[in-house]
C-alpha atoms as a PDB file:
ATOM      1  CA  UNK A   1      76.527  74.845 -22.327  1.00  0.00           C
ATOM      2  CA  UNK A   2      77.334  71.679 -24.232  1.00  0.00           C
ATOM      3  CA  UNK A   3      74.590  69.921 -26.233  1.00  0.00           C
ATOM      4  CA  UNK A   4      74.894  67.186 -24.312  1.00  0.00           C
ATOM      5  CA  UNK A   5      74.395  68.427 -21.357  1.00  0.00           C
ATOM      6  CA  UNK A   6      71.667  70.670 -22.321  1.00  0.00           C
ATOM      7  CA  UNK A   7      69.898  67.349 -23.658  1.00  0.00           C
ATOM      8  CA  UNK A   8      70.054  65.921 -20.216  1.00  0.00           C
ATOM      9  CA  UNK A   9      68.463  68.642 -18.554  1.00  0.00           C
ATOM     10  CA  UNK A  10      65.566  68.661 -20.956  1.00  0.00           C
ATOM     11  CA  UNK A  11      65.249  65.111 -20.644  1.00  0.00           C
ATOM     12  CA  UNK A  12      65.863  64.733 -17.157  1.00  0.00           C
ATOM     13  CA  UNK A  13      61.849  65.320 -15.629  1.00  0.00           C
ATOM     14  CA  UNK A  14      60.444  62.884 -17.820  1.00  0.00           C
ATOM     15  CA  UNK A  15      63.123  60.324 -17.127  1.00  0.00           C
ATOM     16  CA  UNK A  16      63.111  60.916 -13.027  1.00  0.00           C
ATOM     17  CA  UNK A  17      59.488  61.027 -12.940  1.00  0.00           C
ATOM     18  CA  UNK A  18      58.940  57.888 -14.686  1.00  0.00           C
ATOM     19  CA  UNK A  19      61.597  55.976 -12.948  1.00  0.00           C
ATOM     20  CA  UNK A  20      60.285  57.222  -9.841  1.00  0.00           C
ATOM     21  CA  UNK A  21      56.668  56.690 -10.536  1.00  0.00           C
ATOM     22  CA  UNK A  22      57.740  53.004 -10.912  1.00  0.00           C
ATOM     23  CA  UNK A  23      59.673  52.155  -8.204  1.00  0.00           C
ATOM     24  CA  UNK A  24      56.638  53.979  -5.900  1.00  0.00           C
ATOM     25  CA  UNK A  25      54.157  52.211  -7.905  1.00  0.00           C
ATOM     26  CA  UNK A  26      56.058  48.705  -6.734  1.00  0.00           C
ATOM     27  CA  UNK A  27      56.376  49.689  -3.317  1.00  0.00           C
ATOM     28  CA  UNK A  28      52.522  50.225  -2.745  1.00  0.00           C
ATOM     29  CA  UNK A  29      52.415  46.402  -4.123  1.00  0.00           C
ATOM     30  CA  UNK A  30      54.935  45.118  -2.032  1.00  0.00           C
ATOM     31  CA  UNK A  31      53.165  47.007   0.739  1.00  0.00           C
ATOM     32  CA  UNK A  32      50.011  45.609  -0.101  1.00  0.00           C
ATOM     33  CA  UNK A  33      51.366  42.225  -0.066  1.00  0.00           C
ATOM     34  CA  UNK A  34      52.944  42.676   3.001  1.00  0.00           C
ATOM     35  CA  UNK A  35      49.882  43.879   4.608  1.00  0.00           C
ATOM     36  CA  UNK A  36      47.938  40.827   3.435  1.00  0.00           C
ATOM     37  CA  UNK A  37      50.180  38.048   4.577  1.00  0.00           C
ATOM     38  CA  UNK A  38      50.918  39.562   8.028  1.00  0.00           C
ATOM     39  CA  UNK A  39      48.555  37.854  10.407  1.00  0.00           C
ATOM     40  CA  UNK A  40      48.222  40.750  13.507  1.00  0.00           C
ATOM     41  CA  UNK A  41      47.078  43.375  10.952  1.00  0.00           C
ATOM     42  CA  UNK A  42      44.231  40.727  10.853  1.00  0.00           C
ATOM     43  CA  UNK A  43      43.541  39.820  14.260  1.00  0.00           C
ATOM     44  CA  UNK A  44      42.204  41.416  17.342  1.00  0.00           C
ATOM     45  CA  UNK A  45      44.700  42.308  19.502  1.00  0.00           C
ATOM     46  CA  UNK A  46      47.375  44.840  20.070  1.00  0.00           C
ATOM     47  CA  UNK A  47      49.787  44.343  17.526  1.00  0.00           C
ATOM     48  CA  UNK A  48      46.509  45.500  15.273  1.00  0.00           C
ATOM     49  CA  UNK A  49      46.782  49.299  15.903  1.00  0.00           C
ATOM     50  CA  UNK A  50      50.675  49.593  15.782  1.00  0.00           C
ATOM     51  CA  UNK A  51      50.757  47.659  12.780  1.00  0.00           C
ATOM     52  CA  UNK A  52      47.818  49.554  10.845  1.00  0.00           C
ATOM     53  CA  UNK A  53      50.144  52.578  12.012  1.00  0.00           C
ATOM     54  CA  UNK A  54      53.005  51.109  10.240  1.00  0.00           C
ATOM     55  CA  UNK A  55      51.028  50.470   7.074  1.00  0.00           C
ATOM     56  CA  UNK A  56      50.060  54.255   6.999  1.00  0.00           C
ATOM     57  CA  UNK A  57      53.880  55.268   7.851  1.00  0.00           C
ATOM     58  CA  UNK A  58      54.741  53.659   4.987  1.00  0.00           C
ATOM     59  CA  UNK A  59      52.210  55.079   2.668  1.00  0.00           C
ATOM     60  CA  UNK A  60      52.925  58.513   3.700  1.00  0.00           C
ATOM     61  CA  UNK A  61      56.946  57.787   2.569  1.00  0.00           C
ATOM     62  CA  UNK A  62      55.628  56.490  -0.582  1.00  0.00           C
ATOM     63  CA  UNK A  63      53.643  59.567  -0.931  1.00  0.00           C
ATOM     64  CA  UNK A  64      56.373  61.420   0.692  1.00  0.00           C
ATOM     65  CA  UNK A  65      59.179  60.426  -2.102  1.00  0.00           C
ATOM     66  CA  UNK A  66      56.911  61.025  -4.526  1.00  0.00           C
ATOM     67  CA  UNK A  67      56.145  64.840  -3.321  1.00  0.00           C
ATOM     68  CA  UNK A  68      60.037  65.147  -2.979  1.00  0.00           C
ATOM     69  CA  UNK A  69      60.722  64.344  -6.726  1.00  0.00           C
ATOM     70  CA  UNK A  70      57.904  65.877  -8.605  1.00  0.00           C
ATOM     71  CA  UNK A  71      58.444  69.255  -6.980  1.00  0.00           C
ATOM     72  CA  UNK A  72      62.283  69.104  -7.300  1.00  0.00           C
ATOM     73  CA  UNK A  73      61.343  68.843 -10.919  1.00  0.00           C
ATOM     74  CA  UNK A  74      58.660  71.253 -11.221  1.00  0.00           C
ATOM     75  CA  UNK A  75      60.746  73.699  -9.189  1.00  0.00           C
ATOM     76  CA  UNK A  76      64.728  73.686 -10.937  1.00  0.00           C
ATOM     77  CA  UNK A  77      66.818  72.557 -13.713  1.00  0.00           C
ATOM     78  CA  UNK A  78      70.427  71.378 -12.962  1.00  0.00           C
ATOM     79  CA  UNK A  79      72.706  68.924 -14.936  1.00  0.00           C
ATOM     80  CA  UNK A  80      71.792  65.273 -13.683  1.00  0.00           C
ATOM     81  CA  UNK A  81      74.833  63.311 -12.652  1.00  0.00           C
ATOM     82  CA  UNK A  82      74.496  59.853 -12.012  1.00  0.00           C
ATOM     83  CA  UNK A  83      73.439  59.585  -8.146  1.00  0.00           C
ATOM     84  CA  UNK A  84      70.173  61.266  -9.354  1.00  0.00           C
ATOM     85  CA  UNK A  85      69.644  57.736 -11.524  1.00  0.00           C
ATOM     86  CA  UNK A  86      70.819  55.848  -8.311  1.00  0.00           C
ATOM     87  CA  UNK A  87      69.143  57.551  -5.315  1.00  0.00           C
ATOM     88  CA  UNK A  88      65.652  56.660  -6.600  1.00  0.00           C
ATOM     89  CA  UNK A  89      66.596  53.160  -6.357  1.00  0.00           C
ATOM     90  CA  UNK A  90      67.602  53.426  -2.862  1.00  0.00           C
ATOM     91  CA  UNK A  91      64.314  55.006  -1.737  1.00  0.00           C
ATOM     92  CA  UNK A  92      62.742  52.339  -3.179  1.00  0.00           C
ATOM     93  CA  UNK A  93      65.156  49.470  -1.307  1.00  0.00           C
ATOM     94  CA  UNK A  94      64.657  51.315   1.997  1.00  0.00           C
ATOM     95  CA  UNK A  95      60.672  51.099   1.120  1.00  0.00           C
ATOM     96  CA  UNK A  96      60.555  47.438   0.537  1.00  0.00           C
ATOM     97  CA  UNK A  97      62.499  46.910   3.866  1.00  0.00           C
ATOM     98  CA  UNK A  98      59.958  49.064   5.808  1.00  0.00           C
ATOM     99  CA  UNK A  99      56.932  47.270   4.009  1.00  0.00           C
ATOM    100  CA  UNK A 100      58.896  43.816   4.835  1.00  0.00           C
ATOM    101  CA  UNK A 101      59.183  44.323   8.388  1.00  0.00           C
ATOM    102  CA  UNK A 102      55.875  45.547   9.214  1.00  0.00           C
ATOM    103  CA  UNK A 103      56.075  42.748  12.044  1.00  0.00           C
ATOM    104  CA  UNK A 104      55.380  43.431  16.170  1.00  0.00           C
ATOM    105  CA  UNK A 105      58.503  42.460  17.062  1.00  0.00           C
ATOM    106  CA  UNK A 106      60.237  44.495  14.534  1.00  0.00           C
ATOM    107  CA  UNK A 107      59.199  48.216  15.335  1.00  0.00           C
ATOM    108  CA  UNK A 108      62.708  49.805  16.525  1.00  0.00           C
ATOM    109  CA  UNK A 109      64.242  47.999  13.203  1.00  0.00           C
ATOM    110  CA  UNK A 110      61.988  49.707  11.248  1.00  0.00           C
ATOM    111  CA  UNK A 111      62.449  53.192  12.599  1.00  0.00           C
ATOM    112  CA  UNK A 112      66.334  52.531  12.270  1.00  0.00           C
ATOM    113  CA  UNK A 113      65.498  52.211   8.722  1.00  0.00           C
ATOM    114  CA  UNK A 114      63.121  55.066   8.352  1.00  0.00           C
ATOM    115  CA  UNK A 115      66.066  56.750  10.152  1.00  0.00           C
ATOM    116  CA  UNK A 116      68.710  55.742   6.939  1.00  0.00           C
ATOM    117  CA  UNK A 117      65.905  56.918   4.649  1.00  0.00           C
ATOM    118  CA  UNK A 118      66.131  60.272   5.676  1.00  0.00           C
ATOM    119  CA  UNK A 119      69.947  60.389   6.087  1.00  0.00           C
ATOM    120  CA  UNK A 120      69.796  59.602   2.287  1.00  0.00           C
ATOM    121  CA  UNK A 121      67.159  62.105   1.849  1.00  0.00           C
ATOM    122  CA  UNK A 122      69.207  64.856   3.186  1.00  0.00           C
ATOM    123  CA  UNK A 123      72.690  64.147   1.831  1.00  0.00           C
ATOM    124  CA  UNK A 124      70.484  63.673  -1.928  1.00  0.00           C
ATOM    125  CA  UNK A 125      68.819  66.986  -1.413  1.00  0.00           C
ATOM    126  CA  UNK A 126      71.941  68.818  -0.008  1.00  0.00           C
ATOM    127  CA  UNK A 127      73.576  67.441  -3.366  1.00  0.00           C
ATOM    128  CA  UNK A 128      70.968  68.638  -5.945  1.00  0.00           C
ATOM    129  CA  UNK A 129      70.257  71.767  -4.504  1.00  0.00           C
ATOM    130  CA  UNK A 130      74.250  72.578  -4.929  1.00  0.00           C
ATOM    131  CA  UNK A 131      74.106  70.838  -8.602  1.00  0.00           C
ATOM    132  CA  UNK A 132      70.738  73.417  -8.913  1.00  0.00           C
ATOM    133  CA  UNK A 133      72.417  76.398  -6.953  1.00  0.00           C
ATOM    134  CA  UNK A 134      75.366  76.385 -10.009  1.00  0.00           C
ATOM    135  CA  UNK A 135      72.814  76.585 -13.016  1.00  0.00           C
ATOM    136  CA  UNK A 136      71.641  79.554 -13.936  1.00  0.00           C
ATOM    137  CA  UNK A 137      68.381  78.706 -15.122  1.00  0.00           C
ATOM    138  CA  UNK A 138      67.557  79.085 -11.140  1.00  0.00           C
ATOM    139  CA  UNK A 139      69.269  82.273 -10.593  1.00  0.00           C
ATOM    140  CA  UNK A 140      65.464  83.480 -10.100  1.00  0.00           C
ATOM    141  CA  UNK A 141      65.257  81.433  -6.880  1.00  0.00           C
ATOM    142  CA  UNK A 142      68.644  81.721  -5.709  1.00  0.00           C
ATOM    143  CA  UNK A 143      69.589  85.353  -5.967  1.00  0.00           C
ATOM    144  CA  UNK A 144      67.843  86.399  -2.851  1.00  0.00           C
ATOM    145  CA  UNK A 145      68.044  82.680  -1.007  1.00  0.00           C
ATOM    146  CA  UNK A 146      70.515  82.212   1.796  1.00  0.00           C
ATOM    147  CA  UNK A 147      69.022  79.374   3.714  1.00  0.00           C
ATOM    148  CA  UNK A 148      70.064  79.602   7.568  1.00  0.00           C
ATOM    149  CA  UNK A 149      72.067  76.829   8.963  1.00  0.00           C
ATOM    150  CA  UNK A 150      69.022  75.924  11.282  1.00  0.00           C
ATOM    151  CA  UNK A 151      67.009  75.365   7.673  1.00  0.00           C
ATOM    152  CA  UNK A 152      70.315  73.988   6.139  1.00  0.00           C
ATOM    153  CA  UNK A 153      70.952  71.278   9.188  1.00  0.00           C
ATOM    154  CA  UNK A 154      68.987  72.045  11.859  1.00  0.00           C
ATOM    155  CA  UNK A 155      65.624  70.409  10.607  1.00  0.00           C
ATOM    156  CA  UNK A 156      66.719  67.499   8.845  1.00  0.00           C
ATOM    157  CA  UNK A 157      69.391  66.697  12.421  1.00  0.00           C
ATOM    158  CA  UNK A 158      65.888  67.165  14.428  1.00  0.00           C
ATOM    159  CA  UNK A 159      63.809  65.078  12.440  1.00  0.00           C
ATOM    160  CA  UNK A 160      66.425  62.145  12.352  1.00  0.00           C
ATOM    161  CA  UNK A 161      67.161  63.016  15.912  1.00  0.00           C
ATOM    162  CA  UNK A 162      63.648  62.133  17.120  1.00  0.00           C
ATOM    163  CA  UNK A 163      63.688  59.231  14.662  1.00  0.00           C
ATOM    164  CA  UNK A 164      65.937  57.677  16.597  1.00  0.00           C
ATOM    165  CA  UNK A 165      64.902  58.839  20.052  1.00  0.00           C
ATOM    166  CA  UNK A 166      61.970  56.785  18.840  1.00  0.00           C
ATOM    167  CA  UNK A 167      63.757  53.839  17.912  1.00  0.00           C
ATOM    168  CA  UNK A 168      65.341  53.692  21.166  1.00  0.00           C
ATOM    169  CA  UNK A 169      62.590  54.016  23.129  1.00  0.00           C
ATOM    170  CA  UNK A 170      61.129  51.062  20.617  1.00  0.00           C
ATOM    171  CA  UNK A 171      63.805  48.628  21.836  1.00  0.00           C
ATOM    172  CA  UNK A 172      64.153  49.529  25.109  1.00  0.00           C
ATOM    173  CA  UNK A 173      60.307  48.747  25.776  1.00  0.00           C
ATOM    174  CA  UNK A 174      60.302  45.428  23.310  1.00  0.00           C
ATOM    175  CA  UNK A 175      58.166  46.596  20.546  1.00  0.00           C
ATOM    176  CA  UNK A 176      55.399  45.975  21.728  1.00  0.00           C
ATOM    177  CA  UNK A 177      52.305  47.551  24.692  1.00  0.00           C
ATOM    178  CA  UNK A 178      51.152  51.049  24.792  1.00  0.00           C
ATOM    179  CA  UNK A 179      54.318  52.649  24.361  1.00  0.00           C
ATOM    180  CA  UNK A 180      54.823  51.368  20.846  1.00  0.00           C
ATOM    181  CA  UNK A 181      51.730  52.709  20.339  1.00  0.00           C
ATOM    182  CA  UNK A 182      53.196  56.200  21.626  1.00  0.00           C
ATOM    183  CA  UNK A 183      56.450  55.181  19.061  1.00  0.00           C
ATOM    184  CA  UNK A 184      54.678  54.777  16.224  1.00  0.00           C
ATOM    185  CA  UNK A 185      52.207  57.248  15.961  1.00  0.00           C
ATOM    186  CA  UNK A 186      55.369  59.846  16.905  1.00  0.00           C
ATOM    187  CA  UNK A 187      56.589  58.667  13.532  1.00  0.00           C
ATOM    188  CA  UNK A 188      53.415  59.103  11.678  1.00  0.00           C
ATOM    189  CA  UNK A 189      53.759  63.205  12.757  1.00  0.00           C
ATOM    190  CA  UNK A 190      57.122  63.048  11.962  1.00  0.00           C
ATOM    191  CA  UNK A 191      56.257  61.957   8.380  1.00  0.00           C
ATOM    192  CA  UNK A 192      52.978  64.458   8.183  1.00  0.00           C
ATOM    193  CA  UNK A 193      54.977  66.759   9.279  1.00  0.00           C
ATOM    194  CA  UNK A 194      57.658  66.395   6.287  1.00  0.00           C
ATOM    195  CA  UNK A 195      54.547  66.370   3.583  1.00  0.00           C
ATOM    196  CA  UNK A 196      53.312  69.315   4.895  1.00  0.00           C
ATOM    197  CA  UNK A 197      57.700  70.930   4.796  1.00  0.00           C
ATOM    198  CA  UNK A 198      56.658  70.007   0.900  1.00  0.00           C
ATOM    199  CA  UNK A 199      53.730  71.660   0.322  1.00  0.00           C
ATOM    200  CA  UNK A 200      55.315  74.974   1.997  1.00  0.00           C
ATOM    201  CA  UNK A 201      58.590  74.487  -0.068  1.00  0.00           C
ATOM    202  CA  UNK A 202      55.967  74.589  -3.230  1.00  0.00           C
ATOM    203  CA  UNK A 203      54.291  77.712  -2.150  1.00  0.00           C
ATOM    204  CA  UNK A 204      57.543  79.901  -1.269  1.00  0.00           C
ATOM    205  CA  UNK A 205      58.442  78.372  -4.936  1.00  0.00           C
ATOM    206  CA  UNK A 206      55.570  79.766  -6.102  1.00  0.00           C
ATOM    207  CA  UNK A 207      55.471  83.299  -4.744  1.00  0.00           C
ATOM    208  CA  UNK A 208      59.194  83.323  -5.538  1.00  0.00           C
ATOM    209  CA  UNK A 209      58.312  82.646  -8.971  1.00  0.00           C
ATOM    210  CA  UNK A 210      55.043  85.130  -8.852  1.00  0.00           C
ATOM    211  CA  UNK A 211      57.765  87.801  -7.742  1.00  0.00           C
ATOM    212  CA  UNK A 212      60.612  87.044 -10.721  1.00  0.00           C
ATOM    213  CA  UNK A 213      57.858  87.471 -13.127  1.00  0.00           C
ATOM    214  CA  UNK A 214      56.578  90.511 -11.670  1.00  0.00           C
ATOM    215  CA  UNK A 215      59.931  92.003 -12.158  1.00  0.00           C
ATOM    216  CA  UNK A 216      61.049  91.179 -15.357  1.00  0.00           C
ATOM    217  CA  UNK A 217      57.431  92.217 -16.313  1.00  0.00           C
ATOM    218  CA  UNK A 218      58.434  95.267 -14.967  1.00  0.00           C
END
């Protein structure tokens, strides 16, 4: 492998991390902000509930990104191209925009939003694990992985499927009552349900990598 190339893979966790860990690190303070100037999170009423539920949607994708990117890193090596300096940057856009319009009237434009958050999210996975899949410093992972085309494309298509069966339902009811309610703690599953994909992603990484060791022990 060229030098060069060899150089950015080495250098490539502590650079992603960082950037990443920044651009999370301002979204929690333009959440916060947002939080604080936004009158119904403040006042009795209905918009209260939904929009505490927004405030923890948002949180989770913060934590949610952050999850994503750390055990990307901690789990393969590829050659970074530039979309993997880019993408970052886009999480972080789509986060301001969902922190911004943590407003009642505002709900189905938000889970539009949340909805191109995960479109990017797939198509920036689907690339890196290709970019990973070619380098054979994850042969040890790969050899015996065929992912199905219901794990490939039928998750990710369900989760932005209800995403924006949500939305819909959002607009169609104005925003606001008890089925925004309904609406937005649908999205806070959605999102728990995504951190907890993660966290099994990290274990099959890890018995995958208990088993490599095993045989080369062996």
């Amino acid at each position: 492998m060229h030098p060069a190339a060899e150089r950015a893979k080495e250098q490539l966790p502590s650079v992603l991390l960082t950037l990443t860990s920044i651009i999370q690190a301002l979204s929690l303070e333009v959440l916060w902000s947002s939080a604080g100037a936004a009158p119904h999170l403040w006042t009795p009423g209905p918009a209260l509930v939904t929009g505490w539920l927004q405030v923890a949607a948002v949180f989770q994708i913060v934590v949610l990104v952050w999850l994503y990117y750390a055990h990307l890193i901690m789990r393969f090596r590829w050659v970074p191209s530039l979309r993997d300096s880019i993408v970052p940057f886009i999480f972080g856009l789509g986060q301001f925009v969902l922190a911004e319009l943590i407003q009642p009237e505002s709900l189905h434009l938000w889970l539009y939003v949340l909805a191109a958050v995960f479109v990017v999210a797939f198509f920036s996975s689907t690339w890196t694990f290709h970019a990973a899949r070619q380098d054979p410093d994850n042969a040890w992972y790969f050899a015996d992985f065929v992912p199905s085309l219901v794990e490939q494309y039928g998750h990710p298509a369900a989760t932005l499927a209800l995403i924006l069966l949500l939305a819909v339902i959002a607009q169609w009811t104005g925003d606001t009552g008890p089925w925004a309610v309904v609406v937005i703690v649908g999205a806070n599953l959605i999102l728990l349900a995504q951190i907890a994909l993660q966290q099994y992603y990290w274990k099959l990484t890890v018995l995958k990598g208990m088993k490599s060791g095993s045989g080369e022990a062996a």
